[in-house]
PDB file of N, CA and C in Angstrom:
ATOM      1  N   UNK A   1     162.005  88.132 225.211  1.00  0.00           N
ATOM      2  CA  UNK A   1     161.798  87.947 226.627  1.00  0.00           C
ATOM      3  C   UNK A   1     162.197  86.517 226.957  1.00  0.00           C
ATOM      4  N   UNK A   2     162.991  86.282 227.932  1.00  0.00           N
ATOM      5  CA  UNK A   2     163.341  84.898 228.291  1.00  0.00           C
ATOM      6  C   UNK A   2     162.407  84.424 228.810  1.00  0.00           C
ATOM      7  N   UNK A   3     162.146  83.359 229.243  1.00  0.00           N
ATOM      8  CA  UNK A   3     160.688  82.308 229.824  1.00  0.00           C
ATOM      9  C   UNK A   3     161.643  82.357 230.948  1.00  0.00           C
ATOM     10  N   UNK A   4     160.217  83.164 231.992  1.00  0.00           N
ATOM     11  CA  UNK A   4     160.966  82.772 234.003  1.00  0.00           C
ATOM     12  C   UNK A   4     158.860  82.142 233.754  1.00  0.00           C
ATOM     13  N   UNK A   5     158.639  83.072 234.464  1.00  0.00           N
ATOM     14  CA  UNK A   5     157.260  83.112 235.137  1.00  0.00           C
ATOM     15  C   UNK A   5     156.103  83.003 233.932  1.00  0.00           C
ATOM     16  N   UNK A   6     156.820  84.001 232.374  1.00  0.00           N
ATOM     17  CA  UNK A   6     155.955  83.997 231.564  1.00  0.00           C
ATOM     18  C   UNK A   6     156.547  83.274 230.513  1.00  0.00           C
ATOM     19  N   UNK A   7     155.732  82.512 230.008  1.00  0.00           N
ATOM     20  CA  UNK A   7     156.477  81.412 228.310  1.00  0.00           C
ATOM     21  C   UNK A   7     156.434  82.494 227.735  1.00  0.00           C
ATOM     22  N   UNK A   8     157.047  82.054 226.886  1.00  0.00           N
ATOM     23  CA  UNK A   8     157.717  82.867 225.404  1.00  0.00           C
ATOM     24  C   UNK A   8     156.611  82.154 224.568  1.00  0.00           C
ATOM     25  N   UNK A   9     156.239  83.447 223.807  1.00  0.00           N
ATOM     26  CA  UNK A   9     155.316  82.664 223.085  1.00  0.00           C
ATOM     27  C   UNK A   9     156.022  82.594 221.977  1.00  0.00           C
ATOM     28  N   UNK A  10     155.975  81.149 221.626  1.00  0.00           N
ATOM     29  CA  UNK A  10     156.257  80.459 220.805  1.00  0.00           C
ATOM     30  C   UNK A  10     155.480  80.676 219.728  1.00  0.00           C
ATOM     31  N   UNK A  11     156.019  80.122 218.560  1.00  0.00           N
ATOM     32  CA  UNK A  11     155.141  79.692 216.838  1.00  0.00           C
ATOM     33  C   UNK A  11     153.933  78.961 217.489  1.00  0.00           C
ATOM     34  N   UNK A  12     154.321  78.098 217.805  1.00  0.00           N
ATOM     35  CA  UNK A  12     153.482  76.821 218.556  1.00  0.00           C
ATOM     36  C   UNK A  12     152.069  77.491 218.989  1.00  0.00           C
ATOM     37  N   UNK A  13     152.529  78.196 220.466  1.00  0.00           N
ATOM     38  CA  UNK A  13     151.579  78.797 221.239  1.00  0.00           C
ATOM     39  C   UNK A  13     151.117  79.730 220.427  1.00  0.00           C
ATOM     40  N   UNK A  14     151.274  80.458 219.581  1.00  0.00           N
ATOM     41  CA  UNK A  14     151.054  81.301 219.095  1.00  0.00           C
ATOM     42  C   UNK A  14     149.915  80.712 217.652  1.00  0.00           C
ATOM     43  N   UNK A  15     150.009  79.837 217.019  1.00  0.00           N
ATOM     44  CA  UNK A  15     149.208  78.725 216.607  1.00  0.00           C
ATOM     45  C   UNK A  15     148.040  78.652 217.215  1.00  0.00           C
ATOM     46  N   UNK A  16     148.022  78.287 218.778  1.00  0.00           N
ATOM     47  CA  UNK A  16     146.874  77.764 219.485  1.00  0.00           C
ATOM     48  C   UNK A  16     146.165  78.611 219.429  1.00  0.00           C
ATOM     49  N   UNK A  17     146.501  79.579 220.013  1.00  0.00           N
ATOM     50  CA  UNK A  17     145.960  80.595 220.431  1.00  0.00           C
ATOM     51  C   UNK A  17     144.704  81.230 219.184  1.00  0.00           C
ATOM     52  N   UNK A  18     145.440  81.331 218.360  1.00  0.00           N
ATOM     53  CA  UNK A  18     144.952  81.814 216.847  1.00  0.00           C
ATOM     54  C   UNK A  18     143.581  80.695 216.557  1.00  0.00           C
ATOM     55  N   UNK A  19     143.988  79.317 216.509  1.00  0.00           N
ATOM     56  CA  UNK A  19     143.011  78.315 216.533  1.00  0.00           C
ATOM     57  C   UNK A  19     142.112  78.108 217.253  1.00  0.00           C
ATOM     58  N   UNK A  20     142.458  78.302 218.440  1.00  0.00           N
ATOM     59  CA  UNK A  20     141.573  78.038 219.744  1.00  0.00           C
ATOM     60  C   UNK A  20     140.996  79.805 220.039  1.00  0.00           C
ATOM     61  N   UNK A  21     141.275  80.379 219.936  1.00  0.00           N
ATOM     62  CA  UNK A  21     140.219  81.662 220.069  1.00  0.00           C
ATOM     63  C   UNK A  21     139.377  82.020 219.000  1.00  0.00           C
ATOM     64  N   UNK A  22     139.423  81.372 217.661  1.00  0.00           N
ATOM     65  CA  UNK A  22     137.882  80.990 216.889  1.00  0.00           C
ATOM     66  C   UNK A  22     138.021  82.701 216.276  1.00  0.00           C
ATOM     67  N   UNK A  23     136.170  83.542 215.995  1.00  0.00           N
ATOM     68  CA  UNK A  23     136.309  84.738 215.699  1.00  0.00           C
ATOM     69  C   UNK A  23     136.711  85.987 216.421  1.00  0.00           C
ATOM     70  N   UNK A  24     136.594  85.361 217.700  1.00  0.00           N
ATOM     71  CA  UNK A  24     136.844  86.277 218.911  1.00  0.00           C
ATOM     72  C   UNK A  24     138.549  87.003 218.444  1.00  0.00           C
ATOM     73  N   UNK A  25     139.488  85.780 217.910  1.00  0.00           N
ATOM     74  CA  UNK A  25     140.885  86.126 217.929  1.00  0.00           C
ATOM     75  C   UNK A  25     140.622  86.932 216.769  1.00  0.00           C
ATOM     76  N   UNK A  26     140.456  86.918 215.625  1.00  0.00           N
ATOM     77  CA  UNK A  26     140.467  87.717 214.500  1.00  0.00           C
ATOM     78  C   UNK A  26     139.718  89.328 214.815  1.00  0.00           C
ATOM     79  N   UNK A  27     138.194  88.960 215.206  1.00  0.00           N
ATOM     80  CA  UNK A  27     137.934  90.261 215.828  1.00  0.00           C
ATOM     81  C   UNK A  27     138.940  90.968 216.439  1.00  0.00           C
ATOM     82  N   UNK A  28     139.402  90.711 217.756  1.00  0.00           N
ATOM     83  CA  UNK A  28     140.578  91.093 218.115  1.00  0.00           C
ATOM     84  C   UNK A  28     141.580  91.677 217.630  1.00  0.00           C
ATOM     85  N   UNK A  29     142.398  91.050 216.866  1.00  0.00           N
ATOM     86  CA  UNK A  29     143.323  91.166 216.140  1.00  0.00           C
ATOM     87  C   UNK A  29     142.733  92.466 215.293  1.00  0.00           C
ATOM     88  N   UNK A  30     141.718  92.533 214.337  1.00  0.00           N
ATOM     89  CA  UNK A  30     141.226  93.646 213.343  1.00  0.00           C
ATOM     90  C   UNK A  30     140.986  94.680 214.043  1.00  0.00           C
ATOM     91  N   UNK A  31     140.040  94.548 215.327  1.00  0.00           N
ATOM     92  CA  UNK A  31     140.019  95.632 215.988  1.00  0.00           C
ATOM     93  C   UNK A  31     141.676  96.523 216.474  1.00  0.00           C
ATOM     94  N   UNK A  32     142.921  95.792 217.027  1.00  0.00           N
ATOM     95  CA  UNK A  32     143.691  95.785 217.706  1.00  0.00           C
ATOM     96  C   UNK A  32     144.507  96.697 216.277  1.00  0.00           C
ATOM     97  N   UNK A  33     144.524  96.128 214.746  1.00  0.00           N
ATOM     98  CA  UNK A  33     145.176  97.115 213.798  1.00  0.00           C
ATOM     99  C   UNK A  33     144.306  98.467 213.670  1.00  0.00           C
ATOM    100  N   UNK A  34     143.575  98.291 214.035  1.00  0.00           N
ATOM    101  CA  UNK A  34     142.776  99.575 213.787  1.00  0.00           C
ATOM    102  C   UNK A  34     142.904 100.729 214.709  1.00  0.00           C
ATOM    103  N   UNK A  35     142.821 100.090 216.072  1.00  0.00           N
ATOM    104  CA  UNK A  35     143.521 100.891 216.913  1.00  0.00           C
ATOM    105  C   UNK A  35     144.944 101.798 216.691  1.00  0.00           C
ATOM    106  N   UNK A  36     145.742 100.768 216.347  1.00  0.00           N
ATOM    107  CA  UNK A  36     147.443 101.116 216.262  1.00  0.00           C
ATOM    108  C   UNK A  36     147.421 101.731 214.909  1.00  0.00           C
ATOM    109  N   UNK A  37     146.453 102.111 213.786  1.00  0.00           N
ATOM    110  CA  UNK A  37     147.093 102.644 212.520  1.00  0.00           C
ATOM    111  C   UNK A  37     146.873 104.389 212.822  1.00  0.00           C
ATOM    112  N   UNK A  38     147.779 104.886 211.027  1.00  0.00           N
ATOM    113  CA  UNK A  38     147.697 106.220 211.073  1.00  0.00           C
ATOM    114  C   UNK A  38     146.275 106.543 211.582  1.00  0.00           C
ATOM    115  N   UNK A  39     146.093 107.483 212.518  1.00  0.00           N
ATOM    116  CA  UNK A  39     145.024 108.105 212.555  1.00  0.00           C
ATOM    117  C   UNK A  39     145.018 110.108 213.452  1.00  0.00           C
ATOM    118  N   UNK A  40     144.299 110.257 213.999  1.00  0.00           N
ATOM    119  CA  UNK A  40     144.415 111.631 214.520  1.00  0.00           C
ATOM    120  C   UNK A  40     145.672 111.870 215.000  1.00  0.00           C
ATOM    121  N   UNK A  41     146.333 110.655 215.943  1.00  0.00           N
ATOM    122  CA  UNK A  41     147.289 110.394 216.423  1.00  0.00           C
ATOM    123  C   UNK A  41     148.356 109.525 215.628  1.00  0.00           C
ATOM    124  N   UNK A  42     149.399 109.860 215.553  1.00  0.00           N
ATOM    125  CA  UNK A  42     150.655 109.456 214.861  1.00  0.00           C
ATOM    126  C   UNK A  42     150.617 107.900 215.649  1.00  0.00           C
ATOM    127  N   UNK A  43     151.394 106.763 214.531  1.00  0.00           N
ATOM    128  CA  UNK A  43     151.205 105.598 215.140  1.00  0.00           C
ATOM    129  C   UNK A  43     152.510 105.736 216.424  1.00  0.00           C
ATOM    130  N   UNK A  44     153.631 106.453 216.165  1.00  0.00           N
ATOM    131  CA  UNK A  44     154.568 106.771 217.280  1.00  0.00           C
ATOM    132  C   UNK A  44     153.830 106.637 218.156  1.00  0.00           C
ATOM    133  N   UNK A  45     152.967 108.040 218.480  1.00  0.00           N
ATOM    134  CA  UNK A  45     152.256 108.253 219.518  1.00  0.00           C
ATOM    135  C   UNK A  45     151.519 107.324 220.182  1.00  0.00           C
ATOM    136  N   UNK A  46     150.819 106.615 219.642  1.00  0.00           N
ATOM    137  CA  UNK A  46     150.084 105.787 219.981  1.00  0.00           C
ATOM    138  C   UNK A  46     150.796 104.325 220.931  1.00  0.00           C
ATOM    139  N   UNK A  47     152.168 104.291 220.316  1.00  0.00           N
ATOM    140  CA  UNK A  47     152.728 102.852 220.580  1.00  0.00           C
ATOM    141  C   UNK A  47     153.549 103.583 221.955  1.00  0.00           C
ATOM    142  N   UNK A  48     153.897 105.096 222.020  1.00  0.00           N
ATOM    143  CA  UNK A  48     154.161 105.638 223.363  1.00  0.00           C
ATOM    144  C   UNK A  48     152.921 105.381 224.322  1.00  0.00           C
ATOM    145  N   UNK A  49     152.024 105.577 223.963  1.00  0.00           N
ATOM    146  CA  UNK A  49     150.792 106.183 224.289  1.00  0.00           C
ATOM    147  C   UNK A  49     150.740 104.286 225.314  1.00  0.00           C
ATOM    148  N   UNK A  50     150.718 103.265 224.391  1.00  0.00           N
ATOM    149  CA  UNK A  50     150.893 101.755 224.682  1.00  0.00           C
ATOM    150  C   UNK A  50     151.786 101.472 225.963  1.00  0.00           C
ATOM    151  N   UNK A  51     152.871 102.041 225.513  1.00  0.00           N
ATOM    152  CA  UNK A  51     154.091 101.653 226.152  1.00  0.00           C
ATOM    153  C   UNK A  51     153.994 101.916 227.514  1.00  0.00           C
ATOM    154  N   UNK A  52     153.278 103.204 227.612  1.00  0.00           N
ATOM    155  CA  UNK A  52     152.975 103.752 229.058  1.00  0.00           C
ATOM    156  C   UNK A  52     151.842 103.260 229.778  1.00  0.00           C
ATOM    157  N   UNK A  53     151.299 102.572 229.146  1.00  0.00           N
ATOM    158  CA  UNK A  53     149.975 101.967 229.649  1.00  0.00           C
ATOM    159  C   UNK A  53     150.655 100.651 230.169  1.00  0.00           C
ATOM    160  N   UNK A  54     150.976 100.247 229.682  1.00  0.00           N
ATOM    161  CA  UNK A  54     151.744  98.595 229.518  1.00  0.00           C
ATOM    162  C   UNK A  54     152.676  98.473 231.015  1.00  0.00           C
ATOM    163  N   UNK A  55     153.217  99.974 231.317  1.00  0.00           N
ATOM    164  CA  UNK A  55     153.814  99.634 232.296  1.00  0.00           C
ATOM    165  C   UNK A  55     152.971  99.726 233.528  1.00  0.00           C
ATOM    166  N   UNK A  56     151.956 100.891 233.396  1.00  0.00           N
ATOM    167  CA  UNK A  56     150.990 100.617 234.637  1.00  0.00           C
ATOM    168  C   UNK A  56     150.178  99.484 234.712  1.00  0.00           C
ATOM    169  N   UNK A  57     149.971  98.536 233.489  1.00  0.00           N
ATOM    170  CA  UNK A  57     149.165  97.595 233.489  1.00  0.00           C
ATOM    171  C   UNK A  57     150.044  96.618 234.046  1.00  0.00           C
ATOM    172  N   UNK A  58     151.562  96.547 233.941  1.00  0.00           N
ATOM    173  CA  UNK A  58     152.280  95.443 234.165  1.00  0.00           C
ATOM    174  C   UNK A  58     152.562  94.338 233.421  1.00  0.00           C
ATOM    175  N   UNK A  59     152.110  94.625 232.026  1.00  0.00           N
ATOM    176  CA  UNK A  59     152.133  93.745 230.842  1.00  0.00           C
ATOM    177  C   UNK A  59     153.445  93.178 230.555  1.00  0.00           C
ATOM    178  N   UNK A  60     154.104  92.374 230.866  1.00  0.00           N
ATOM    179  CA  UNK A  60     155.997  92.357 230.516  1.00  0.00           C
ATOM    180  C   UNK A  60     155.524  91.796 228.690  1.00  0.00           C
ATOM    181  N   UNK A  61     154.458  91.182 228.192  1.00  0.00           N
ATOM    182  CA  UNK A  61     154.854  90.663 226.434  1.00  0.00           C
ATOM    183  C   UNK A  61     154.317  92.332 226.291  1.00  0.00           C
ATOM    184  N   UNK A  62     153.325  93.014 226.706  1.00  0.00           N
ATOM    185  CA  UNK A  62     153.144  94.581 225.962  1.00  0.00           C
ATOM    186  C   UNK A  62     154.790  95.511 226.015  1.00  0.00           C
ATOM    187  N   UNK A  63     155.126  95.242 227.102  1.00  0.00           N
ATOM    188  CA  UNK A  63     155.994  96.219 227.329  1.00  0.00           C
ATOM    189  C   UNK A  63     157.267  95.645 226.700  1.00  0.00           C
ATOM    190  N   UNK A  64     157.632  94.434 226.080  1.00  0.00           N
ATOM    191  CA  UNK A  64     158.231  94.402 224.759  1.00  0.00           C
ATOM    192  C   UNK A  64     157.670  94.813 223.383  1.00  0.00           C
ATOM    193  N   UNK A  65     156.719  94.308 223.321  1.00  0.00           N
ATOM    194  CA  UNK A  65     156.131  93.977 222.505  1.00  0.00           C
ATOM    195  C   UNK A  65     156.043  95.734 221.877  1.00  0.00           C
ATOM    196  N   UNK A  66     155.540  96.664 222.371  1.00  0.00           N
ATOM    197  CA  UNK A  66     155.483  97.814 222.603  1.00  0.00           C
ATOM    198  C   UNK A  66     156.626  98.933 222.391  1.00  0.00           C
ATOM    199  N   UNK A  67     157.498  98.747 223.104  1.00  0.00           N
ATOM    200  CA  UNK A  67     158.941  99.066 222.955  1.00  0.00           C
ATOM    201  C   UNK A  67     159.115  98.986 221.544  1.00  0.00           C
ATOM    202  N   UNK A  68     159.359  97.456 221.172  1.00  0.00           N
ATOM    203  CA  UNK A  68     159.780  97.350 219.750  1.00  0.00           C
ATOM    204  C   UNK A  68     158.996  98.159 218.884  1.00  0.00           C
ATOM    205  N   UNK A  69     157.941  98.343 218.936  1.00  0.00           N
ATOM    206  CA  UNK A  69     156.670  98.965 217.902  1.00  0.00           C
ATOM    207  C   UNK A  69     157.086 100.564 217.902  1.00  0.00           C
ATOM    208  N   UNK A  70     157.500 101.393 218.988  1.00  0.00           N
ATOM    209  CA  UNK A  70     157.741 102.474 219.272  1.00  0.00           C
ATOM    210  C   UNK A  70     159.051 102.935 218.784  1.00  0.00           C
ATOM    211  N   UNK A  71     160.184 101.750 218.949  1.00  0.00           N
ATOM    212  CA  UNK A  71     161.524 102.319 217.962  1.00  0.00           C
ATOM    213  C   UNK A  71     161.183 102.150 216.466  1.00  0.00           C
ATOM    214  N   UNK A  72     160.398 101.281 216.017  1.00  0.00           N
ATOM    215  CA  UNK A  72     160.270 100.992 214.641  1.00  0.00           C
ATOM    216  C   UNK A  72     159.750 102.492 214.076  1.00  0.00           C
ATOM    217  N   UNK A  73     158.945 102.848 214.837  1.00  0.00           N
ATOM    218  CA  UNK A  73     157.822 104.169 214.393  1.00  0.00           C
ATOM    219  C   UNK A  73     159.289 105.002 214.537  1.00  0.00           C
ATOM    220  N   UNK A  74     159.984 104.924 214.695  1.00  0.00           N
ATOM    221  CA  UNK A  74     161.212 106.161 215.216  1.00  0.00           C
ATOM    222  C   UNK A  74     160.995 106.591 216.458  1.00  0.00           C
ATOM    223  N   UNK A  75     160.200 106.305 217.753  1.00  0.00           N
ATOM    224  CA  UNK A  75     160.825 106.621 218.672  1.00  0.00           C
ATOM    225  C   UNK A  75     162.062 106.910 218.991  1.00  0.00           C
ATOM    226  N   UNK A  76     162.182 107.833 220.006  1.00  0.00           N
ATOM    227  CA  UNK A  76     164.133 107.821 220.503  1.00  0.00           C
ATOM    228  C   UNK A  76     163.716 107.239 221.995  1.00  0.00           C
ATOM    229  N   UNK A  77     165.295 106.638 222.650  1.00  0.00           N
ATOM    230  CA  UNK A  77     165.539 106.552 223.757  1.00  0.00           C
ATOM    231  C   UNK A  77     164.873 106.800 225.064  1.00  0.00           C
ATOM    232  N   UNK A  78     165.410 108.362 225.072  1.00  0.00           N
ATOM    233  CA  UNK A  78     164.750 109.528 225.373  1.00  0.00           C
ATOM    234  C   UNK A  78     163.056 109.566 225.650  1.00  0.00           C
ATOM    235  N   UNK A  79     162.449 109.474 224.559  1.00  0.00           N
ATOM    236  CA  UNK A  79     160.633 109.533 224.414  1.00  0.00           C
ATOM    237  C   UNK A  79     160.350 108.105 225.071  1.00  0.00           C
ATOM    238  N   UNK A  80     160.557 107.333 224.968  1.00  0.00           N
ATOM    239  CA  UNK A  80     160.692 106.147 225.282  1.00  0.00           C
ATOM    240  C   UNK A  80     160.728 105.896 227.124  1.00  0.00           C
ATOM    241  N   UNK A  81     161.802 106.740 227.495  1.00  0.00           N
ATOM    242  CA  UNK A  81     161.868 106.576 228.797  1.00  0.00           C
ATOM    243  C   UNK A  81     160.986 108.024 229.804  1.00  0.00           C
ATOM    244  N   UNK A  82     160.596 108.776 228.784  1.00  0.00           N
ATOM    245  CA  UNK A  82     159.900 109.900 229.525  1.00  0.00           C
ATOM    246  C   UNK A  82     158.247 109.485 229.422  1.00  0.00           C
ATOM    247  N   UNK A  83     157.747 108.563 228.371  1.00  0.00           N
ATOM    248  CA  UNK A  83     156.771 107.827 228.322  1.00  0.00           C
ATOM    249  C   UNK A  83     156.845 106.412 230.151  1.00  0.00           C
ATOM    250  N   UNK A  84     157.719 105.996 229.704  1.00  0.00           N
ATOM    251  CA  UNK A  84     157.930 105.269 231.220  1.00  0.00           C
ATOM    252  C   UNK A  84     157.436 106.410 232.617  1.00  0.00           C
ATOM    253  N   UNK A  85     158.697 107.149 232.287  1.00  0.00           N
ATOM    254  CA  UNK A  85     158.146 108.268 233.784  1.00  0.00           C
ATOM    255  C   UNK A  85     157.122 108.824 233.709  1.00  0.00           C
ATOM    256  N   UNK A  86     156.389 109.321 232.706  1.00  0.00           N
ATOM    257  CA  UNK A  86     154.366 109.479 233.009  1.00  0.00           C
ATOM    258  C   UNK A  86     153.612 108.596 233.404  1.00  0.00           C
ATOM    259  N   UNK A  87     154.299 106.919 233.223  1.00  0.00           N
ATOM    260  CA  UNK A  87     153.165 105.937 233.504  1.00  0.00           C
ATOM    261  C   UNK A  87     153.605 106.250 234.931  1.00  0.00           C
ATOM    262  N   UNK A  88     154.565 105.973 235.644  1.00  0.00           N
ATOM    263  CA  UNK A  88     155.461 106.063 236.602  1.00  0.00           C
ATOM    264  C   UNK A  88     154.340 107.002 237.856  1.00  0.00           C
ATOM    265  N   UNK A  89     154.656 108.275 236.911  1.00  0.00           N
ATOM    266  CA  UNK A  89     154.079 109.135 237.801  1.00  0.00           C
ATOM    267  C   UNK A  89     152.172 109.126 237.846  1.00  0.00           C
ATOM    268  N   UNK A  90     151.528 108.270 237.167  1.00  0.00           N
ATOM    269  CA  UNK A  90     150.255 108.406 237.150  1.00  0.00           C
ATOM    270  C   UNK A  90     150.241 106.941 237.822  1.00  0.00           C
ATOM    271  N   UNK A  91     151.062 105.963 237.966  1.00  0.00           N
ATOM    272  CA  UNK A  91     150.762 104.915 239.279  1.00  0.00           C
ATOM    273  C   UNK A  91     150.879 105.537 240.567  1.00  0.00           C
ATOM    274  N   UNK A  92     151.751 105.912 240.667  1.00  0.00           N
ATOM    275  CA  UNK A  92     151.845 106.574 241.913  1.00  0.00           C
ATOM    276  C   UNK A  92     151.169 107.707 241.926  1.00  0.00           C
ATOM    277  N   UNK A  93     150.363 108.834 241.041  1.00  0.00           N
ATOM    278  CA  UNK A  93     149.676 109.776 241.343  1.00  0.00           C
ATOM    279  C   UNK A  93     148.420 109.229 242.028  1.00  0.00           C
ATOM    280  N   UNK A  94     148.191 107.907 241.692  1.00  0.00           N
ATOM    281  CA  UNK A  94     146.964 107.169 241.578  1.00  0.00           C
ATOM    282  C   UNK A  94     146.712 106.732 243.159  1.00  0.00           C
ATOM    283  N   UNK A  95     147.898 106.446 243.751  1.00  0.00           N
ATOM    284  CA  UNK A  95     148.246 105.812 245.068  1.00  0.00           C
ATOM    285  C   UNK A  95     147.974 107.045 245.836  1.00  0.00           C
ATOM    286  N   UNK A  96     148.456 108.216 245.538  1.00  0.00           N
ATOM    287  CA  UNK A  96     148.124 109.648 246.418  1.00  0.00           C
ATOM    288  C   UNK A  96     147.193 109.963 246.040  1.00  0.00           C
ATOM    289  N   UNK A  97     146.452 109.910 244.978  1.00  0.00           N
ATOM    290  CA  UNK A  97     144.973 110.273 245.313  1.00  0.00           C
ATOM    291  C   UNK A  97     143.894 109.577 246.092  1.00  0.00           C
ATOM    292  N   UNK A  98     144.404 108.363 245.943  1.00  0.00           N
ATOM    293  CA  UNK A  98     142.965 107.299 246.117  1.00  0.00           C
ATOM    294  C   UNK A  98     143.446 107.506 248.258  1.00  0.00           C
ATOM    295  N   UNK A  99     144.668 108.017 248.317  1.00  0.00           N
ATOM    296  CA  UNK A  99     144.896 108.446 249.797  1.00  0.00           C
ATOM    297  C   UNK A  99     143.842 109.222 250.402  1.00  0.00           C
ATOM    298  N   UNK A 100     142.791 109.691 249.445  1.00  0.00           N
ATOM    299  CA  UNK A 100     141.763 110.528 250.276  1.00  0.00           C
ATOM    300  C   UNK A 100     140.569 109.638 250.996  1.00  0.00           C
ATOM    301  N   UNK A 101     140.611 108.367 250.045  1.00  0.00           N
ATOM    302  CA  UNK A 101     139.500 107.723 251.357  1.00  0.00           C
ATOM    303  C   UNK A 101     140.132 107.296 252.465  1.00  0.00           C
ATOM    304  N   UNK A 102     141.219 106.464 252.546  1.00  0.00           N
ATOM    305  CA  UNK A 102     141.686 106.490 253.923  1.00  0.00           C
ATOM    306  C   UNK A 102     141.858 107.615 255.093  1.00  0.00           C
ATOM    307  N   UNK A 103     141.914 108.515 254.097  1.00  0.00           N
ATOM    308  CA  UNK A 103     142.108 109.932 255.235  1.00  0.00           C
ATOM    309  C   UNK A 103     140.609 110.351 255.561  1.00  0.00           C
ATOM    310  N   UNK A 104     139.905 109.850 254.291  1.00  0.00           N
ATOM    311  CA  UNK A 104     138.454 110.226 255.127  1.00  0.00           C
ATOM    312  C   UNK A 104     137.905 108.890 256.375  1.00  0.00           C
ATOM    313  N   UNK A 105     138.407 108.006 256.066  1.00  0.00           N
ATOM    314  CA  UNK A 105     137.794 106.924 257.455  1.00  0.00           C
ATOM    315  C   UNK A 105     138.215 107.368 259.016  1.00  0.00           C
ATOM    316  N   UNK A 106     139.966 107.762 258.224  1.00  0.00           N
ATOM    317  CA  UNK A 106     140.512 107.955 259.693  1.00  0.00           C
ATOM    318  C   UNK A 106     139.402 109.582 260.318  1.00  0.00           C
ATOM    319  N   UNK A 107     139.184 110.408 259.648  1.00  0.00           N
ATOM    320  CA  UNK A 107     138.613 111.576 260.322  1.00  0.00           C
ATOM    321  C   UNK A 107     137.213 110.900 260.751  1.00  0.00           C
ATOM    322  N   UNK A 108     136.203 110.355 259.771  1.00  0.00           N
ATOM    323  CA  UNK A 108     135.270 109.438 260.420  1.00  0.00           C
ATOM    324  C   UNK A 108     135.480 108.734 261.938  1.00  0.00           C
ATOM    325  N   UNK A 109     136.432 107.827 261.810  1.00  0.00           N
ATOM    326  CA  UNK A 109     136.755 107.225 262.719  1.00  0.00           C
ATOM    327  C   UNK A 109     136.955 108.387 264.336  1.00  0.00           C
ATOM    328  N   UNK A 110     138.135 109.182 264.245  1.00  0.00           N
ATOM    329  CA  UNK A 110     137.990 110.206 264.779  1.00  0.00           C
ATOM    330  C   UNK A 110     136.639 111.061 265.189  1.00  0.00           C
ATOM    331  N   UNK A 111     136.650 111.208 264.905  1.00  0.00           N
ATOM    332  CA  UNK A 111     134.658 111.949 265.193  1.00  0.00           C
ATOM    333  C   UNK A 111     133.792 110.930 265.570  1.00  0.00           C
ATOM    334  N   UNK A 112     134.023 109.790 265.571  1.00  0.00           N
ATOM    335  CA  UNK A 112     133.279 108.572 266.305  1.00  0.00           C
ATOM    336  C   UNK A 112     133.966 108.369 267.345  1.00  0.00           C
ATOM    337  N   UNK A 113     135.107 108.799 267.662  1.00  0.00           N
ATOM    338  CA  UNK A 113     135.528 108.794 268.979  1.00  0.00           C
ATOM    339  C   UNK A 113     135.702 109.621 270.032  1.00  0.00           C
ATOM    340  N   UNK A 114     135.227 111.155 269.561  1.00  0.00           N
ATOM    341  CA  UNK A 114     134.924 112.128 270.215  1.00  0.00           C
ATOM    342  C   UNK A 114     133.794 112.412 270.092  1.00  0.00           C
ATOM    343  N   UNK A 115     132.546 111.776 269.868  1.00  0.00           N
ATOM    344  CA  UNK A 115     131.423 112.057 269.825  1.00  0.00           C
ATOM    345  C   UNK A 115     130.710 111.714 271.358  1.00  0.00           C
ATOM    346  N   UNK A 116     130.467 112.618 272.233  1.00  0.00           N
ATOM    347  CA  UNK A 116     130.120 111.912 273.354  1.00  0.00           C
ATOM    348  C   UNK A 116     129.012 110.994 273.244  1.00  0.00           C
ATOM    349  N   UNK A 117     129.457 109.789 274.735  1.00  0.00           N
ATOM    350  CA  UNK A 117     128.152 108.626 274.625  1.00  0.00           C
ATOM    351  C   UNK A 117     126.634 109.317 274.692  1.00  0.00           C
ATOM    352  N   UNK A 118     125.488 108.729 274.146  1.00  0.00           N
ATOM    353  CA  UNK A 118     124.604 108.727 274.439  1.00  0.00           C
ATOM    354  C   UNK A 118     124.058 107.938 275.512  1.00  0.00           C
TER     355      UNK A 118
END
């Protein structure tokens, strides 16, 4: 990833980070392999499973970071970009659903305006 908005993490930064987050980073980290190994789910799966998250989260180091992890497992192309279009379609499913409270204010609203005065 080139450095615009986000540094590249560096050896350096990547140092600090490790140093300066104490047990918290290692926890992390142990928890974080444990997540990603063989388990019920193929590690493929899982780093799809990432990849698609990463894009609804907006992660740009996951969504390298991720990518790479997913061709290594043998991802194809293909899985890769149909993982994209599920995150795709569950941001935006997310945007048309959550459309039901606005549609409920406006009918609220409505019925407060045909409600004759008292």
């Amino acid at each position: 990833m080139s450095e615009s908005v986000y540094p590249v993490v560096s050896p350096e930064l990547a140092k600090r980070r490790r140093e300066w987050g104490g047990p918290m980073f290692s926890a992390f980290r142990d928890w974080s392999r444990q997540v990603f190994a063989e388990g019920a789910l193929p590690v493929k799966t899982k780093q799809l499973i990432a990849l698609a998250v990463a894009h609804v989260t907006q992660c740009p180091y996951c969504i390298e970071s991720h990518t790479k992890q997913a061709l290594a497992h043998g991802a194809t192309r293909e899985e890769i970009m149909e993982a994209i279009w599920v995150a795709t379609e569950m941001r935006a499913g997310a945007a048309y659903a959550h459309s039901a409270v606005a549609i409920k204010v406006l009918h609220e609203a409505e019925q407060q305006q045909q409600a004759p005065a008292s």
